[in-house]
C-alpha atoms as a PDB file:
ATOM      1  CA  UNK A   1     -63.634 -14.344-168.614  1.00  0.00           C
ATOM      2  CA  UNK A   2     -63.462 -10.608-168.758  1.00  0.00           C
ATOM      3  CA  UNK A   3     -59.507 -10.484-168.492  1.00  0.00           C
ATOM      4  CA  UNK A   4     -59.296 -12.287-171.798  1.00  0.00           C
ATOM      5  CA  UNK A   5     -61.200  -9.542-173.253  1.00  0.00           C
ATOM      6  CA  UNK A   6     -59.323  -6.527-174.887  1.00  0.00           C
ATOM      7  CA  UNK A   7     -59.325  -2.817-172.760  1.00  0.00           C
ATOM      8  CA  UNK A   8     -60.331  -1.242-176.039  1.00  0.00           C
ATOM      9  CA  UNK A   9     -63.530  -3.777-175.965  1.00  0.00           C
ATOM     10  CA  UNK A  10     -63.854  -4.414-172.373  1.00  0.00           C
ATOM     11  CA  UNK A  11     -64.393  -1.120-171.299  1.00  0.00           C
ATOM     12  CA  UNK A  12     -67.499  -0.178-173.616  1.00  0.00           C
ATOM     13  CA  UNK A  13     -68.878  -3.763-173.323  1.00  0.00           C
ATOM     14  CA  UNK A  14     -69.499  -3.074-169.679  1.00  0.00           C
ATOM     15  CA  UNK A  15     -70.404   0.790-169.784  1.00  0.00           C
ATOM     16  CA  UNK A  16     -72.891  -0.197-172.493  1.00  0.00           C
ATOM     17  CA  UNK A  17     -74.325  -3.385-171.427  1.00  0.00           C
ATOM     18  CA  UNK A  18     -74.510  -2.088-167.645  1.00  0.00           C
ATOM     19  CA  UNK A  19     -76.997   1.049-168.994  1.00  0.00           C
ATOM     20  CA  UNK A  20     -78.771  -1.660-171.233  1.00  0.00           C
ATOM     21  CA  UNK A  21     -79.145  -3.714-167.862  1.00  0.00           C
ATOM     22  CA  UNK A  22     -80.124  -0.212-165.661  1.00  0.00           C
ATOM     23  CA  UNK A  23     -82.835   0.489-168.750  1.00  0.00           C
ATOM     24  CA  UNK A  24     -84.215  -3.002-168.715  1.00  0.00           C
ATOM     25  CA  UNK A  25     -84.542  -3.303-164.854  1.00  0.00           C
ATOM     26  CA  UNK A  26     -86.468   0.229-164.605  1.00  0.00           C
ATOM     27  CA  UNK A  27     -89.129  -1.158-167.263  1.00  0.00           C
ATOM     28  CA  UNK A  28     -89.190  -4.027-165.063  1.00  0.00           C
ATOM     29  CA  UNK A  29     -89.875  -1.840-162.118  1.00  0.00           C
ATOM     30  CA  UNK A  30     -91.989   0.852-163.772  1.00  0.00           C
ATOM     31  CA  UNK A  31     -94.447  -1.975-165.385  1.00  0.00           C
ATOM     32  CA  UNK A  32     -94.576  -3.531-162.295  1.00  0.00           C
ATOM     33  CA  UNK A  33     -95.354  -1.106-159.943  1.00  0.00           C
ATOM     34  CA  UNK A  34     -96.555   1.749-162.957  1.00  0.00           C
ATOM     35  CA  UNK A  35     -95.361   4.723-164.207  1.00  0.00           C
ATOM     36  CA  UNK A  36     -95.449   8.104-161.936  1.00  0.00           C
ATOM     37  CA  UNK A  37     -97.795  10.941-162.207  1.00  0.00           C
ATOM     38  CA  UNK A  38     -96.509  13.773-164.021  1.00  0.00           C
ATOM     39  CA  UNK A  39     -95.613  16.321-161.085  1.00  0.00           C
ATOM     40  CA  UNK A  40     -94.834  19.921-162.164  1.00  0.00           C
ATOM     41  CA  UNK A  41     -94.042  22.742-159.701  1.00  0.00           C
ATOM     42  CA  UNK A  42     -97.189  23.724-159.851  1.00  0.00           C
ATOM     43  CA  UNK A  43     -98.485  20.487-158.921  1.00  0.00           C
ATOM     44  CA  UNK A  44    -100.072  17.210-160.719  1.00  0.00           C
ATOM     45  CA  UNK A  45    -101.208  17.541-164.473  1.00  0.00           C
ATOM     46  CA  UNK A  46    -102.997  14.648-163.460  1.00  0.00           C
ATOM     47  CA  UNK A  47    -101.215  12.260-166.336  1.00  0.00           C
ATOM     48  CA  UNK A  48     -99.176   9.616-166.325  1.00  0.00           C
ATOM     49  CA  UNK A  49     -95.393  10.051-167.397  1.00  0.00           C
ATOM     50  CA  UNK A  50     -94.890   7.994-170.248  1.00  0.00           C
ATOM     51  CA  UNK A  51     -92.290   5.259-171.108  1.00  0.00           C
ATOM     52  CA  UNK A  52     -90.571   7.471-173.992  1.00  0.00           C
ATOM     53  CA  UNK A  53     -89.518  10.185-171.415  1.00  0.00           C
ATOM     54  CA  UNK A  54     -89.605   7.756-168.198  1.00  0.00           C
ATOM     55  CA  UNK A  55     -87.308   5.014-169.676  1.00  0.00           C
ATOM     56  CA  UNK A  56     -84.172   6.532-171.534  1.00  0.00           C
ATOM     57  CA  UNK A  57     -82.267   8.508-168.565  1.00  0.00           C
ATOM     58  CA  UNK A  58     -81.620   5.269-167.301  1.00  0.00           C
ATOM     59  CA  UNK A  59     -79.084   3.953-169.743  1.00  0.00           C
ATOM     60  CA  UNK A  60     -77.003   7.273-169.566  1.00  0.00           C
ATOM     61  CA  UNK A  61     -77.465   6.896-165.439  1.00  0.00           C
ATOM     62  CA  UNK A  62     -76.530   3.187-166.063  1.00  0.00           C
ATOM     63  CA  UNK A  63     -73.316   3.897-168.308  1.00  0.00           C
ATOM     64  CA  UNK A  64     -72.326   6.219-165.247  1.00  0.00           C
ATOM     65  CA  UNK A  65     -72.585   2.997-163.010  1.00  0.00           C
ATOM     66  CA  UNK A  66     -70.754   0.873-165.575  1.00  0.00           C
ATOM     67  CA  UNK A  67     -67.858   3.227-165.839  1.00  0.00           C
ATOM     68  CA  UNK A  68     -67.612   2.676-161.777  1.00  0.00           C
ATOM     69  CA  UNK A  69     -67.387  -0.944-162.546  1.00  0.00           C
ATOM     70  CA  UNK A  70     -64.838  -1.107-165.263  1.00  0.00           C
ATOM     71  CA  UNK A  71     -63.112   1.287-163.059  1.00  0.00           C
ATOM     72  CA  UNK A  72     -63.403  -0.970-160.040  1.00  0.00           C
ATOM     73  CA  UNK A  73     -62.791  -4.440-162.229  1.00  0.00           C
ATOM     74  CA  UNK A  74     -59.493  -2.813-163.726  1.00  0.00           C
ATOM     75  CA  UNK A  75     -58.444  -1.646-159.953  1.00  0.00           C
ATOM     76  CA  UNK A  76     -58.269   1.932-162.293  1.00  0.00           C
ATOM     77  CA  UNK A  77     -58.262   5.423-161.130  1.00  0.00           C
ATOM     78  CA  UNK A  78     -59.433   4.086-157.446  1.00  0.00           C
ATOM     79  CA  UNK A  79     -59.942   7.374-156.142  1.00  0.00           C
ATOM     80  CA  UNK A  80     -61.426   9.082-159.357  1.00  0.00           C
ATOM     81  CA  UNK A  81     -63.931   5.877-159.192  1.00  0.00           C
ATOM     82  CA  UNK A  82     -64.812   6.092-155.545  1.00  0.00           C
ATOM     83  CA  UNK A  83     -65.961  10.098-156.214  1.00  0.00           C
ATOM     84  CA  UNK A  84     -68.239   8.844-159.507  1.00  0.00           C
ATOM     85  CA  UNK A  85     -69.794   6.424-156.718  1.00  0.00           C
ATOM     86  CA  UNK A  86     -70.342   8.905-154.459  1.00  0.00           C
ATOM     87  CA  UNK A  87     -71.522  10.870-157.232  1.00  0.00           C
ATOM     88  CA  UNK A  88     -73.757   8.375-158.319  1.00  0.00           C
ATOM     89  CA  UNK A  89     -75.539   7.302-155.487  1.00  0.00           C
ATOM     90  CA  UNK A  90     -76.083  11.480-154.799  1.00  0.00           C
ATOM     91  CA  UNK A  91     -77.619  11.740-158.351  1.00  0.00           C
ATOM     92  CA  UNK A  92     -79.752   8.521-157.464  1.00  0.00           C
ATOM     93  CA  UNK A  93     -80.796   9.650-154.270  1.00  0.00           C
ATOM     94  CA  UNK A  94     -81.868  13.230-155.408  1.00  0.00           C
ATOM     95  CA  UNK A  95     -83.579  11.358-159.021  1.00  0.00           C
ATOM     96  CA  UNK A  96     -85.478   8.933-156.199  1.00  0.00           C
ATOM     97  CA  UNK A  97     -86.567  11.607-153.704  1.00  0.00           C
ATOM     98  CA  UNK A  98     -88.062  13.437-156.885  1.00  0.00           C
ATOM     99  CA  UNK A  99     -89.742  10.353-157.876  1.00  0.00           C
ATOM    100  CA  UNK A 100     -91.615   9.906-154.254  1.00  0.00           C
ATOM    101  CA  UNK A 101     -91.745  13.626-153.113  1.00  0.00           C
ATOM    102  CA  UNK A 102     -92.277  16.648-154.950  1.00  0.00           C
ATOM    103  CA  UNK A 103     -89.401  19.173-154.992  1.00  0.00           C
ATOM    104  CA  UNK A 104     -88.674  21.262-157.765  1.00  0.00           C
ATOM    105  CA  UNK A 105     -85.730  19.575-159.432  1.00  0.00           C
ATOM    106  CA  UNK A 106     -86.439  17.085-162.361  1.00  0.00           C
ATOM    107  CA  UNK A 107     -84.529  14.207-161.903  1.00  0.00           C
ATOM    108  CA  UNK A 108     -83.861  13.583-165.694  1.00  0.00           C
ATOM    109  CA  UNK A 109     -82.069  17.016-165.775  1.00  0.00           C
ATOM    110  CA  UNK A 110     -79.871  16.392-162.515  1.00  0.00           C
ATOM    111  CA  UNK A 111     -79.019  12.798-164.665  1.00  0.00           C
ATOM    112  CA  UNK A 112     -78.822  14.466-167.675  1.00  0.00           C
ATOM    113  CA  UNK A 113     -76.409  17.468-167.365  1.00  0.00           C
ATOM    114  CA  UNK A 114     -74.647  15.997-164.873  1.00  0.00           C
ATOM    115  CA  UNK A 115     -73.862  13.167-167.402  1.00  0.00           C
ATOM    116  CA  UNK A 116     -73.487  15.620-170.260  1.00  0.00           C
ATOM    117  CA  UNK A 117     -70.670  17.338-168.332  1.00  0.00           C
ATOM    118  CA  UNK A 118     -68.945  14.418-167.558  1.00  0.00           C
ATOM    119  CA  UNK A 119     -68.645  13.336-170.644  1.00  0.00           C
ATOM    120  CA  UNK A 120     -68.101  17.304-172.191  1.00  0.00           C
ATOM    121  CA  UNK A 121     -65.315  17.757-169.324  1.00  0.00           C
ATOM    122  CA  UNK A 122     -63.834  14.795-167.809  1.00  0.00           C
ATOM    123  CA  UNK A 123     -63.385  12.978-170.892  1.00  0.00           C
ATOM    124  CA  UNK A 124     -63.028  15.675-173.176  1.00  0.00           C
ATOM    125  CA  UNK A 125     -65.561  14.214-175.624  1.00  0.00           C
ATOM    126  CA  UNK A 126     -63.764  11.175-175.933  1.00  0.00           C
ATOM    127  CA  UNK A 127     -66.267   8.994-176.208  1.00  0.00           C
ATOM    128  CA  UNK A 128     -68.314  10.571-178.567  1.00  0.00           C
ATOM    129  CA  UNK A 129     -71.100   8.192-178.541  1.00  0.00           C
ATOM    130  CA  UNK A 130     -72.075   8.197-175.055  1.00  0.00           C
ATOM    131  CA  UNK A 131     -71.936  12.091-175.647  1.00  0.00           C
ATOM    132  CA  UNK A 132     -74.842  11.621-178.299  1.00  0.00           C
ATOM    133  CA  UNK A 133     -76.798   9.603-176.449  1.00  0.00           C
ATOM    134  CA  UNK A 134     -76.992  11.786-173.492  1.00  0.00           C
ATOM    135  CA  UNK A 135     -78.219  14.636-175.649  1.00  0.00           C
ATOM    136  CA  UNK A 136     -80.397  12.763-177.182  1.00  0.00           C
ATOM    137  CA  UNK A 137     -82.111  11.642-174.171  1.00  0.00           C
ATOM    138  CA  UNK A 138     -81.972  15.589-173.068  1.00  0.00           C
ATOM    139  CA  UNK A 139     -83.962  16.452-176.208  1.00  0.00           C
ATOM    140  CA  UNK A 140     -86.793  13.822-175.397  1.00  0.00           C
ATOM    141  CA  UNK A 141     -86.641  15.172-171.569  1.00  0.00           C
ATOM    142  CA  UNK A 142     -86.523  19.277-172.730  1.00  0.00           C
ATOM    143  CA  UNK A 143     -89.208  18.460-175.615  1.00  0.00           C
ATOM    144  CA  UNK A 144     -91.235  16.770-172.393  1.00  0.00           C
ATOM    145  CA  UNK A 145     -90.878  19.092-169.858  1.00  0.00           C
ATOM    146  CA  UNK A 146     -90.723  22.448-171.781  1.00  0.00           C
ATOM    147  CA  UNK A 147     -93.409  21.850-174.044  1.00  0.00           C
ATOM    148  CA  UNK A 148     -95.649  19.189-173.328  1.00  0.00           C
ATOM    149  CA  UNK A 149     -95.744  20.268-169.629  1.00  0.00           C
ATOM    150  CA  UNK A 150     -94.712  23.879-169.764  1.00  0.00           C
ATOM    151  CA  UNK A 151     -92.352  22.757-166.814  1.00  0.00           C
ATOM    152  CA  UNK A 152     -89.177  25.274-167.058  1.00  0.00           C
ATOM    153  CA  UNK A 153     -88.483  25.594-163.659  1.00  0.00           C
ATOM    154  CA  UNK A 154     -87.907  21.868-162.473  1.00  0.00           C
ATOM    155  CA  UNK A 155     -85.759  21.444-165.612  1.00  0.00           C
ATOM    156  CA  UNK A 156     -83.443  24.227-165.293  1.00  0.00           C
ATOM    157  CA  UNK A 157     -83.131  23.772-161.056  1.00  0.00           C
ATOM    158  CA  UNK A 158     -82.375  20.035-162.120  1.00  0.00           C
ATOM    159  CA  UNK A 159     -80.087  21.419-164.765  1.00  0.00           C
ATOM    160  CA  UNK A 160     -78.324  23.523-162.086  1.00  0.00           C
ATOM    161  CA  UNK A 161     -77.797  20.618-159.789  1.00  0.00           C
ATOM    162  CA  UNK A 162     -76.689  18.411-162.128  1.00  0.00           C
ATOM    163  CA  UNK A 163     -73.933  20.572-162.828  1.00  0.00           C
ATOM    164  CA  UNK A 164     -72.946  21.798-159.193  1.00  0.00           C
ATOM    165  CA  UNK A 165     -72.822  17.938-158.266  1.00  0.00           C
ATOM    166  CA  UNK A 166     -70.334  17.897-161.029  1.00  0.00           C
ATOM    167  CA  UNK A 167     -67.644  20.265-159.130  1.00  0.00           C
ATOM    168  CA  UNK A 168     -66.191  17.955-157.100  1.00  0.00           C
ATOM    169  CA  UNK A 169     -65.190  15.790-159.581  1.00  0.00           C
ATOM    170  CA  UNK A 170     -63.808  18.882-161.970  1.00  0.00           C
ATOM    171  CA  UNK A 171     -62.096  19.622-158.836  1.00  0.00           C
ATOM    172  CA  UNK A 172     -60.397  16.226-158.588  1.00  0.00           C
ATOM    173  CA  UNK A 173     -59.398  15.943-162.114  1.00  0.00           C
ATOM    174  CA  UNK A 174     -57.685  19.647-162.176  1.00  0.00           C
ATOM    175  CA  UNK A 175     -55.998  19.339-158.839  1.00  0.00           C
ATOM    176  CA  UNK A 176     -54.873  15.660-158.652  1.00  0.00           C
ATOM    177  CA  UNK A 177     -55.324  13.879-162.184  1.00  0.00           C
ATOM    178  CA  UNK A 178     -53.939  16.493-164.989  1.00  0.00           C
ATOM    179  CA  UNK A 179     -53.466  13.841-167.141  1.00  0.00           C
ATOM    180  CA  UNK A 180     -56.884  11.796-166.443  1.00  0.00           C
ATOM    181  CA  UNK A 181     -57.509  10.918-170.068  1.00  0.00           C
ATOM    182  CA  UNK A 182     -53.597   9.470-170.480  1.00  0.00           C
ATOM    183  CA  UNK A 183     -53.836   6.018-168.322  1.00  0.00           C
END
């Protein structure tokens, strides 16, 4: 079914629906099981993190995934797509260990600038959509953690990573992909 769909509307159609999908199965999860305490480097406010700031880093985490898929589904790019895995499931696994233990990176900035970059330097703002939506989600997150929860630290360390987990794929796309954005 998805061959008989256009590139120019296949490959949105599953960035977009795959970050709806992400979103939808973490409101799933967090009304299940209930939303995490709000965990600052100083320790607990003793709050809960609400849906508004818990919820929307998932579809920008989820259009990540999706672009793996489309990748994968148009046998694209194969080693570019293997390193946005890899990526990935580092970003997950560093958002996830924040979520269980405290360290002092947020999760929503390793997401979020990591995302922001990608879309800022590996597509050259192409997709200038998917760029709004990831700063829009960073506003809700900075508004959050800056001054709701006077949380600086965690934000700009999660900033920081986000960025440095970026390298290897800025690395890629200079040494072996100078024209990523052509094919």
């Amino acid at each position: 079914m998805l061959n008989k769909i256009k590139p120019s509307v296949k490959e949105p159609l599953i960035v977009y629906t795959t970050g709806l999908i992400i979103t939808v199965l973490a409101a799933i999860f967090f009304g299940i099981v209930g939303y995490p305490p709000v965990n600052t480097v100083s320790g607990s406010l003793g709050i809960t993190t609400p849906s508004i700031y818990m919820l929307p880093v998932f579809f920008p985490y989820g259009m990540l995934l999706g672009e793996v898929i489309y990748l994968g589904i148009e046998r694209k790019k194969r080693v570019f797509s293997l390193l946005l895995l890899i990526e990935c499931i580092i970003i997950g696994l560093f958002s996830f260990i924040r979520y269980v233990v405290q360290i002092p990176f947020s999760g929503h900035s390793i997401i979020l600038f990591f995302y922001i970059v990608h879309q800022c330097l590996t597509y050259k703002l192409r997709y200038p959509m998917r760029f709004i939506i990831g700063i829009i989600v960073l506003v809700i997150t900075l508004i959050y953690k800056i001054f709701f929860w006077n949380d600086p630290l965690t934000f700009f360390l999660g900033a920081l990573l986000g960025i440095i987990l970026w390298i290897p794929e800025g690395i890629y796309i200079i040494k072996k992909d100078r024209d990523f954005l052509s094919n």
